[in-house]
Protein backbone atom coordinates (compact mmCIF):
# COMPACT_ATOMS: atom_id res chain seq x y z
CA UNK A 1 259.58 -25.99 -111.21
CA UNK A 2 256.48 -23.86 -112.38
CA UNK A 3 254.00 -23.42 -109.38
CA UNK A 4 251.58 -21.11 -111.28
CA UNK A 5 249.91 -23.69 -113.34
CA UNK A 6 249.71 -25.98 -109.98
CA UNK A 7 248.03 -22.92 -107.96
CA UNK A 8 245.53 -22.52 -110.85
CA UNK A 9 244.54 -25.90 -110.98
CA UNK A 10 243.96 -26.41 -107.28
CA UNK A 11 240.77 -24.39 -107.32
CA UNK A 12 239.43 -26.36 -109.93
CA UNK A 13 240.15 -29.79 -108.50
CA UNK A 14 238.42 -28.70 -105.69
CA UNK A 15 235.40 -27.42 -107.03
CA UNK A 16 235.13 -31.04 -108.93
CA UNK A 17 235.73 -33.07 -105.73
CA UNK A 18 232.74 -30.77 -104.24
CA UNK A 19 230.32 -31.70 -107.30
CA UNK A 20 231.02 -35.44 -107.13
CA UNK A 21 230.75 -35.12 -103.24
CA UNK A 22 226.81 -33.76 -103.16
CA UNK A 23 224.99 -34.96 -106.25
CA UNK A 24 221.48 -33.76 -104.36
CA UNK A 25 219.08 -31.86 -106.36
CA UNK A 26 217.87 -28.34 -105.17
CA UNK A 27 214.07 -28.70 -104.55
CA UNK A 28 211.35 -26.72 -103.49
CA UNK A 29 208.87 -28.68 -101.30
CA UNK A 30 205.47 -28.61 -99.24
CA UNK A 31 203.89 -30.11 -96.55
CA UNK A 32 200.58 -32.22 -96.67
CA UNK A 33 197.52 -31.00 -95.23
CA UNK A 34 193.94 -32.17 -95.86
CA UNK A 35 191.79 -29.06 -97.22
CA UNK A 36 188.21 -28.69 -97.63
CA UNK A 37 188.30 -28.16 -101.71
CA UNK A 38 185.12 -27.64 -103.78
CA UNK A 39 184.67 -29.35 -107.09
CA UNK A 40 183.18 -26.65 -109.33
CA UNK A 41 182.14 -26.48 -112.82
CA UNK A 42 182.02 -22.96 -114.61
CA UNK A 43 179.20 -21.67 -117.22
CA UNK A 44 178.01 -18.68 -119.38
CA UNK A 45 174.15 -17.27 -119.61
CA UNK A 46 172.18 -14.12 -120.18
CA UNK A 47 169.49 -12.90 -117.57
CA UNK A 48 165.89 -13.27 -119.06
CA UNK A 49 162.63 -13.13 -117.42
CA UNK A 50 161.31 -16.29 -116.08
CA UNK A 51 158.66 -18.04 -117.95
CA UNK A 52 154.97 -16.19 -116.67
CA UNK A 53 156.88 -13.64 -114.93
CA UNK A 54 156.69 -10.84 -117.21
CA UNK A 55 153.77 -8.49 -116.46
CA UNK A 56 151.93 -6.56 -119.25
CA UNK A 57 151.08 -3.09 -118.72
CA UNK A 58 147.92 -2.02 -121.01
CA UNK A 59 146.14 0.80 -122.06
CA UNK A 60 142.98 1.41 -120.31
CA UNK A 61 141.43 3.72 -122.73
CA UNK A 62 141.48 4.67 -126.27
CA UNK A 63 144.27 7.82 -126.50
CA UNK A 64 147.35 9.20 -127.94
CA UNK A 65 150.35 8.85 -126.84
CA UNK A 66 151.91 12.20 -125.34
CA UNK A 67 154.82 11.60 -123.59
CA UNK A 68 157.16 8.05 -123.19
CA UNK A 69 158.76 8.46 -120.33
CA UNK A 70 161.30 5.64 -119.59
CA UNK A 71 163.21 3.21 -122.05
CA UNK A 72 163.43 -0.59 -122.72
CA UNK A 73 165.57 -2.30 -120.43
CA UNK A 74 165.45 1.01 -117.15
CA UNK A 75 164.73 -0.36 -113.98
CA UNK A 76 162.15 1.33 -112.38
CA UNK A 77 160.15 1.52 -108.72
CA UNK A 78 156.87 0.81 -107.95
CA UNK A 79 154.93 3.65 -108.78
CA UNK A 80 156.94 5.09 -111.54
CA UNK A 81 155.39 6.69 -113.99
CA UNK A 82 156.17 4.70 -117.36
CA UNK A 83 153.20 6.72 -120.30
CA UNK A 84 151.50 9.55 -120.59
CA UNK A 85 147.81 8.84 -122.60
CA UNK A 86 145.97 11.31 -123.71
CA UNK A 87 142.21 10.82 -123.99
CA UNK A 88 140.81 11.15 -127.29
CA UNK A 89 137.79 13.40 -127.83
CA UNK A 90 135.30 10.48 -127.75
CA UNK A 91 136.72 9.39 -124.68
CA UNK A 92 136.24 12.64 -123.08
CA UNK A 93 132.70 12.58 -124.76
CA UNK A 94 131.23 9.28 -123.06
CA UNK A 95 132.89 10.22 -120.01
CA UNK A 96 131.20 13.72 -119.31
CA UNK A 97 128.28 11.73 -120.64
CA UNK A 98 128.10 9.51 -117.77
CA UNK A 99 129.02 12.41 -115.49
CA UNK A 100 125.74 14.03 -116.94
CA UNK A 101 123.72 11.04 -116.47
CA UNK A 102 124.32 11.22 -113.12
CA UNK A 103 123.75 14.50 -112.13
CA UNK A 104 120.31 14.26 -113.93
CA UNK A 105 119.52 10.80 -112.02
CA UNK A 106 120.08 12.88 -108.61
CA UNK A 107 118.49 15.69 -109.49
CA UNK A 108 115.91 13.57 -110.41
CA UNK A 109 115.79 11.55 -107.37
CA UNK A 110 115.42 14.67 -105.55
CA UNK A 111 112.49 15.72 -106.67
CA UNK A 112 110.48 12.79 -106.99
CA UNK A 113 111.71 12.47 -103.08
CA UNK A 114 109.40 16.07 -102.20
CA UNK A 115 107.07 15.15 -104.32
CA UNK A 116 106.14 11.39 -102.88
CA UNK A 117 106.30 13.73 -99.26
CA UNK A 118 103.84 15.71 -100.68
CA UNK A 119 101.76 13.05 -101.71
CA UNK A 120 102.33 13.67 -105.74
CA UNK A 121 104.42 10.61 -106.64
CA UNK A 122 104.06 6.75 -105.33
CA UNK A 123 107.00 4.76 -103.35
CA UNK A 124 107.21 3.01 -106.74
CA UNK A 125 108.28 6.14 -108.25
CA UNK A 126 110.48 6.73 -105.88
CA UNK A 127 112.49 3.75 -106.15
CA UNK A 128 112.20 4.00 -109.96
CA UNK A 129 114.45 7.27 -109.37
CA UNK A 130 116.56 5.50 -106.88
CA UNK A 131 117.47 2.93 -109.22
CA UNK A 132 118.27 5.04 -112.28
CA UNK A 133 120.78 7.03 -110.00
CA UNK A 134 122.31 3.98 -108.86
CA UNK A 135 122.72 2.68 -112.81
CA UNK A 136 124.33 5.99 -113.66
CA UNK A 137 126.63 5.99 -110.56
CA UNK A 138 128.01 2.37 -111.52
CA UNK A 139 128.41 3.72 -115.23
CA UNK A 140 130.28 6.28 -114.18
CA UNK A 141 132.28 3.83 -111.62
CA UNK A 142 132.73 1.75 -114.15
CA UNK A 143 134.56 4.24 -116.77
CA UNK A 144 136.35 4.91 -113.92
CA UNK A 145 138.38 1.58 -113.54
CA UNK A 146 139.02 1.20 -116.78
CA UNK A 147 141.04 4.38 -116.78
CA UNK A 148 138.43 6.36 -118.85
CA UNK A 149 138.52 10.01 -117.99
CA UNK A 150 138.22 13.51 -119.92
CA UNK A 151 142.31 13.54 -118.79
CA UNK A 152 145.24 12.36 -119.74
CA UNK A 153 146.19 9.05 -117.91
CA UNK A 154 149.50 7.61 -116.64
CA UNK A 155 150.48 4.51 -116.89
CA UNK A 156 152.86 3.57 -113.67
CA UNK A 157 155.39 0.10 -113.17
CA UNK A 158 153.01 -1.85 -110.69
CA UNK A 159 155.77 -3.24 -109.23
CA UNK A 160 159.67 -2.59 -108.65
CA UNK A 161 161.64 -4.42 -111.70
CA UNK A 162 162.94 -3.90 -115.45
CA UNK A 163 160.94 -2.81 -118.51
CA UNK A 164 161.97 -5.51 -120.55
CA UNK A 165 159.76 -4.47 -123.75
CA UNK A 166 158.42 -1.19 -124.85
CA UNK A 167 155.86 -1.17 -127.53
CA UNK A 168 154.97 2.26 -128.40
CA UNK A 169 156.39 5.79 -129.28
CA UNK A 170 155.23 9.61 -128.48
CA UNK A 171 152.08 10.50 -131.00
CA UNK A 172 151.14 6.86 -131.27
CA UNK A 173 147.09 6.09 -131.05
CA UNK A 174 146.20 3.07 -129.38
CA UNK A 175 143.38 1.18 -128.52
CA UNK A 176 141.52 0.46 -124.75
CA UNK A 177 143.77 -2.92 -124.16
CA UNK A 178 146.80 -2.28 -125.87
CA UNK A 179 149.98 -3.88 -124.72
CA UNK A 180 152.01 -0.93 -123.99
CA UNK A 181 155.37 -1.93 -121.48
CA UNK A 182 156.01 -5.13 -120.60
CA UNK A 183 157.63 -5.25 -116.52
CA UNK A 184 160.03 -8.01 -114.92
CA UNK A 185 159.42 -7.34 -111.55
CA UNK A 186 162.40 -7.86 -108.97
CA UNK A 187 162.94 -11.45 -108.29
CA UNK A 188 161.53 -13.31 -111.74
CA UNK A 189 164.53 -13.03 -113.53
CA UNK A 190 166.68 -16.12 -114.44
CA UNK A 191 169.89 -17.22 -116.31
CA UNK A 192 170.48 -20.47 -118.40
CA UNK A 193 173.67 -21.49 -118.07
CA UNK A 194 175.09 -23.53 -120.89
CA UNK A 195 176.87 -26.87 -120.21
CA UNK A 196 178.82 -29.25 -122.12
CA UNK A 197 177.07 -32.63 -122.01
CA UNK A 198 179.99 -33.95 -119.52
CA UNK A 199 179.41 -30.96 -117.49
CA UNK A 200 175.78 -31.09 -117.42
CA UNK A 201 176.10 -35.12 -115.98
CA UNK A 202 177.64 -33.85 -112.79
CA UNK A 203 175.23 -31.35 -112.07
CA UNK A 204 172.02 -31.52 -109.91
CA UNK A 205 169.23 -29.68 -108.92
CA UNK A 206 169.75 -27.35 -105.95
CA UNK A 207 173.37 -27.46 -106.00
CA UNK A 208 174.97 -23.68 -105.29
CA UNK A 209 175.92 -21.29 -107.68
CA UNK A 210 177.29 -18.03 -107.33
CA UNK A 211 177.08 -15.55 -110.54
CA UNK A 212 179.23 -12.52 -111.35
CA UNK A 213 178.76 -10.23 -113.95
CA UNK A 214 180.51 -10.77 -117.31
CA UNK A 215 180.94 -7.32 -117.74
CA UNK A 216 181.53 -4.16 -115.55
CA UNK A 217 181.74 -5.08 -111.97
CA UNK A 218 179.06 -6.31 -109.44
CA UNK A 219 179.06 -8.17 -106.29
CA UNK A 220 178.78 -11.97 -106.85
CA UNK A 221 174.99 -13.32 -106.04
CA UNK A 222 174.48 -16.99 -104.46
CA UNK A 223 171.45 -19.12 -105.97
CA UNK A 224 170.88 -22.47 -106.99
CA UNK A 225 170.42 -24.52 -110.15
CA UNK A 226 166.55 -24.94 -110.42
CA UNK A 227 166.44 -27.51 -113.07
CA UNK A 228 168.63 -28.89 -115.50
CA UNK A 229 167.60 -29.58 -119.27
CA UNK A 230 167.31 -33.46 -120.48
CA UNK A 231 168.51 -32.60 -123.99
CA UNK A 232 170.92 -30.49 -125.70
CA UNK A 233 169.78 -26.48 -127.80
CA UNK A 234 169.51 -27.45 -131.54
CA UNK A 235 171.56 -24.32 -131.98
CA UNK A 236 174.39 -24.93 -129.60
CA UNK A 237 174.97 -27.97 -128.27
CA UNK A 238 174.53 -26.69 -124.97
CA UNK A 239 172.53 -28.16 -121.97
CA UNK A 240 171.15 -25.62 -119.82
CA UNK A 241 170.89 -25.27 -115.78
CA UNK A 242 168.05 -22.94 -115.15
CA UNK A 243 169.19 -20.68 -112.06
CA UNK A 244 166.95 -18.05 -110.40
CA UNK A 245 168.23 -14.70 -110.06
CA UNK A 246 167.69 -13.72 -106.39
CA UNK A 247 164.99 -11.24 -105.24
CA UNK A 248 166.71 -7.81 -104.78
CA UNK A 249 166.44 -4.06 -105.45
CA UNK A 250 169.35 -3.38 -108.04
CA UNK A 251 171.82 -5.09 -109.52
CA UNK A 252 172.07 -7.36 -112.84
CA UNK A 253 169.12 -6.72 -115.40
CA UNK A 254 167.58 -8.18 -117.87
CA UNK A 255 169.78 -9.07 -120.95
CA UNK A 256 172.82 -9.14 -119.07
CA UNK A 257 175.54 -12.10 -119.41
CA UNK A 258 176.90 -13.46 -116.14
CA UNK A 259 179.23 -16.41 -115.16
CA UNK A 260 177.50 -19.39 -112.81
CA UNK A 261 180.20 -21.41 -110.89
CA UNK A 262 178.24 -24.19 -109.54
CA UNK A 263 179.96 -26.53 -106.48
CA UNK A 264 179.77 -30.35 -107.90
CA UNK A 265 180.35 -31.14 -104.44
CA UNK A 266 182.62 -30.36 -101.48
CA UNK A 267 185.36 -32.76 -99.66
CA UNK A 268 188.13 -32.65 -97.25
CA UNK A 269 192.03 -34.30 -99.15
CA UNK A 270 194.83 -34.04 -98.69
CA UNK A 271 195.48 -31.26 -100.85
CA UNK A 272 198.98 -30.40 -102.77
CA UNK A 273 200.26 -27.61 -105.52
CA UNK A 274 199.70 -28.68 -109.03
CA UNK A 275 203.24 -28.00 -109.88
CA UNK A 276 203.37 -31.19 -107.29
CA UNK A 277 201.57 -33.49 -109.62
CA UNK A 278 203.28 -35.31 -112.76
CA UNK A 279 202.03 -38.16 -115.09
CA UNK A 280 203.84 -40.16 -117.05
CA UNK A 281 202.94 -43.68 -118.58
CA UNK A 282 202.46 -45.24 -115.60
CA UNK A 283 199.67 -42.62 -114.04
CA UNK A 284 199.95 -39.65 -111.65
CA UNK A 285 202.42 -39.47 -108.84
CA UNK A 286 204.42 -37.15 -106.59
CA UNK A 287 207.77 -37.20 -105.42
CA UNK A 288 207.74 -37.28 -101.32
CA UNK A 289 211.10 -36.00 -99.75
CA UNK A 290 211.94 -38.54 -97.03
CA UNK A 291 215.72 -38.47 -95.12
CA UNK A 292 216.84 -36.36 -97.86
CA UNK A 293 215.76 -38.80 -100.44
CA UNK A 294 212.92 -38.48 -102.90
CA UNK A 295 210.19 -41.27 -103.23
CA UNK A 296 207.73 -41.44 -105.91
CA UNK A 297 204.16 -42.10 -104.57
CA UNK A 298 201.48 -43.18 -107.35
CA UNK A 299 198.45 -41.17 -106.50
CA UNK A 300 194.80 -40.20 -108.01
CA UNK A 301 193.45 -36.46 -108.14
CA UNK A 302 189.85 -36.23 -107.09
CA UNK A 303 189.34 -32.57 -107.43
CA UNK A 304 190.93 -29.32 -109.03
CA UNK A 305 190.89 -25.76 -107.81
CA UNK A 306 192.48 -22.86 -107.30
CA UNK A 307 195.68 -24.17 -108.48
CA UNK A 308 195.53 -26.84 -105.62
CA UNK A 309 194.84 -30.88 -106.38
CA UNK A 310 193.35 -33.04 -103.65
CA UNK A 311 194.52 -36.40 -104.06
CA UNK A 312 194.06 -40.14 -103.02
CA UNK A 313 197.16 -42.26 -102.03
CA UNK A 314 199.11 -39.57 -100.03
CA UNK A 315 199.07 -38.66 -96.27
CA UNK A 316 198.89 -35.81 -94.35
CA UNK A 317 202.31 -34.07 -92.85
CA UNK A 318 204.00 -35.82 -95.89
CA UNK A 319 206.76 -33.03 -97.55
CA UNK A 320 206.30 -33.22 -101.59
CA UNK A 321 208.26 -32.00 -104.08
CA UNK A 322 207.03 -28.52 -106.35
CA UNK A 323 209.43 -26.92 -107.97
CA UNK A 324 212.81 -29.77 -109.26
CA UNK A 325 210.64 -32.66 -109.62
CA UNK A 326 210.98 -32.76 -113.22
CA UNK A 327 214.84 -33.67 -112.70
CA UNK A 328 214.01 -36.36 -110.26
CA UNK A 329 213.92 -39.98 -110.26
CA UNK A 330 212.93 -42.33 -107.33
CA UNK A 331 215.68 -42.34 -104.72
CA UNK A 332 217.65 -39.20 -106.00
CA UNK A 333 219.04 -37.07 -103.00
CA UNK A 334 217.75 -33.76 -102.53
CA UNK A 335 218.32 -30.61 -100.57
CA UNK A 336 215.49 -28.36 -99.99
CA UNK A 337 215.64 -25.03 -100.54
CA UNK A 338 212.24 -23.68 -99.48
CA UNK A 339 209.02 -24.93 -98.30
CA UNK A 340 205.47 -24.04 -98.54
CA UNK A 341 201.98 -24.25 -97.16
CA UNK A 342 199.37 -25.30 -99.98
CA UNK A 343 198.08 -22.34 -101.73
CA UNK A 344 200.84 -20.17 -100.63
């Protein structure tokens, strides 16, 4: 008799009776617990100045332009010097002018004033000389605030912020008036954020948004939407949500794209993995381990994030299914393998 062939086979048979004997699928499962899960909706935008918050810097006298001193789109401090003008010869001319004029109007006043004590000139006269000094001291004043001078002026940011236009150039005339810088100050900048019409329906005024830099890295900033437009841009087909940029020192500038997550709203599910979740014909469901056995439970997702689903129609402490449920069908056996926490 040949015993090899029988020793051979043994191992075999064995390994066969062991297959047929647990027919239990290897799973990886979780338990149910209810989450507080935020239903968010995520948008694009570039920072611009809110509408009547740009600040126009002007010239205050007729001059040249000798020195430009900062670029469009710098932040700068309050106090920063932005233009250097220099007065043109005119300028200087009515200026030392009504320096003159007032001089002579004092001297003036002096001398009527020993004369009327000396009995050579009437009160009348007197006040006559008053009065002409006073007219050539608010001449003088007057040149004064508008920046006229025999120097050259500077034009400084009157407020912390971003020069968001810059209209002139070194050796450049320009008139008393002319629009030279135009200042954001801190706080007046805003972002539109673009939504798709079925975004856009979800989202209301005041909800919380928190924006992050598109590019380069900055600490995320927490607003709100302001306002949200009733119809769509011509150009894009976008909605926009009007968000504030908060009031601070440095950070995102004018021009600059950021992202706006806004929270639709904020509730507490039952929350699974959304490996957990199928769909088939019949809807969503997940497969819930019970004595070894796997159930399907029809369910509804409410909310998406962060790779978790929170869902109607399950319980908490329930065990689902996360990794193997596509190989299962209601009442296979299973044997666990591993199980997780959501989010883990």
């Amino acid at each position: 008799m040949n015993v090899r062939p029988l020793l051979v086979m043994a191992p075999l048979a064995l390994l066969s009776c062991a297959a047929l004997a647990d027919p239990a699928t290897t799973v990886t499962t979780q338990t149910v617990h209810v989450q507080k899960l935020d239903d968010t909706v995520t948008a694009y935008g570039q920072l611009m100045p809110a509408p009547g918050g740009v600040e126009w810097l002007s010239a205050a006298q007729t001059g040249r332009i000798s020195a430009v001193l900062v670029t469009q789109g710098v932040r700068v401090k309050k106090g920063q010097s932005l233009v250097r003008i220099e007065a043109t010869p005119q300028t200087q001319a009515s200026y030392q002018s009504a320096k003159s004029a007032l001089t002579s109007a004092r001297s003036k006043l002096e001398q009527t004033q020993s004369l009327e004590k000396n009995g050579l000139a009437t009160r009348s006269d007197l006040a006559a000389a008053q009065d002409a000094v006073d007219s050539a001291r608010a001449q003088l004043a007057a040149l004064e605030a508008e920046g006229v001078g025999p120097h050259a002026r500077t034009l400084k940011a009157s407020a912390s912020g971003v020069v968001t236009q810059l209209n002139v150039s070194r050796g450049q005339w320009v008139n008393a008036g002319t629009h030279i810088a135009a200042l954001a100050p801190v706080g007046t900048l805003w972002v539109r954020l673009g939504l798709t019409p079925g975004q856009a329906a979800g989202v209301k005024p005041d909800a919380p948004v928190q924006l992050v830099p598109v590019f380069g890295v900055g600490k995320p900033l927490q607003s709100h939407v302001d306002s949200v437009d009733a119809e769509a841009d011509a150009a894009t087909g976008l909605i926009d949500a009007q968000v504030p940029l908060p009031a601070r020192q440095s950070g995102p500038f004018s021009g600059e794209w950021v992202a706006g997550t806004i929270t639709l709203r904020s509730l507490k599910l039952p929350a699974v993995a959304r490996s957990a979740v199928l769909k088939d014909a019949q809807g969503f469901y997940v497969f819930v381990v019970r004595q070894a056995t796997a159930h399907r439970v029809n369910v509804k997702p409410l909310i998406r994030t962060h790779g978790l689903v929170g869902l109607e129609g399950i319980k908490p402490g329930e065990v689902v299914v996360t990794q193997g449920n596509f190989e299962l069908s209601d009442g296979n056996p299973v044997r666990v393998d591993k199980t997780q926490d959501p989010g883990s």
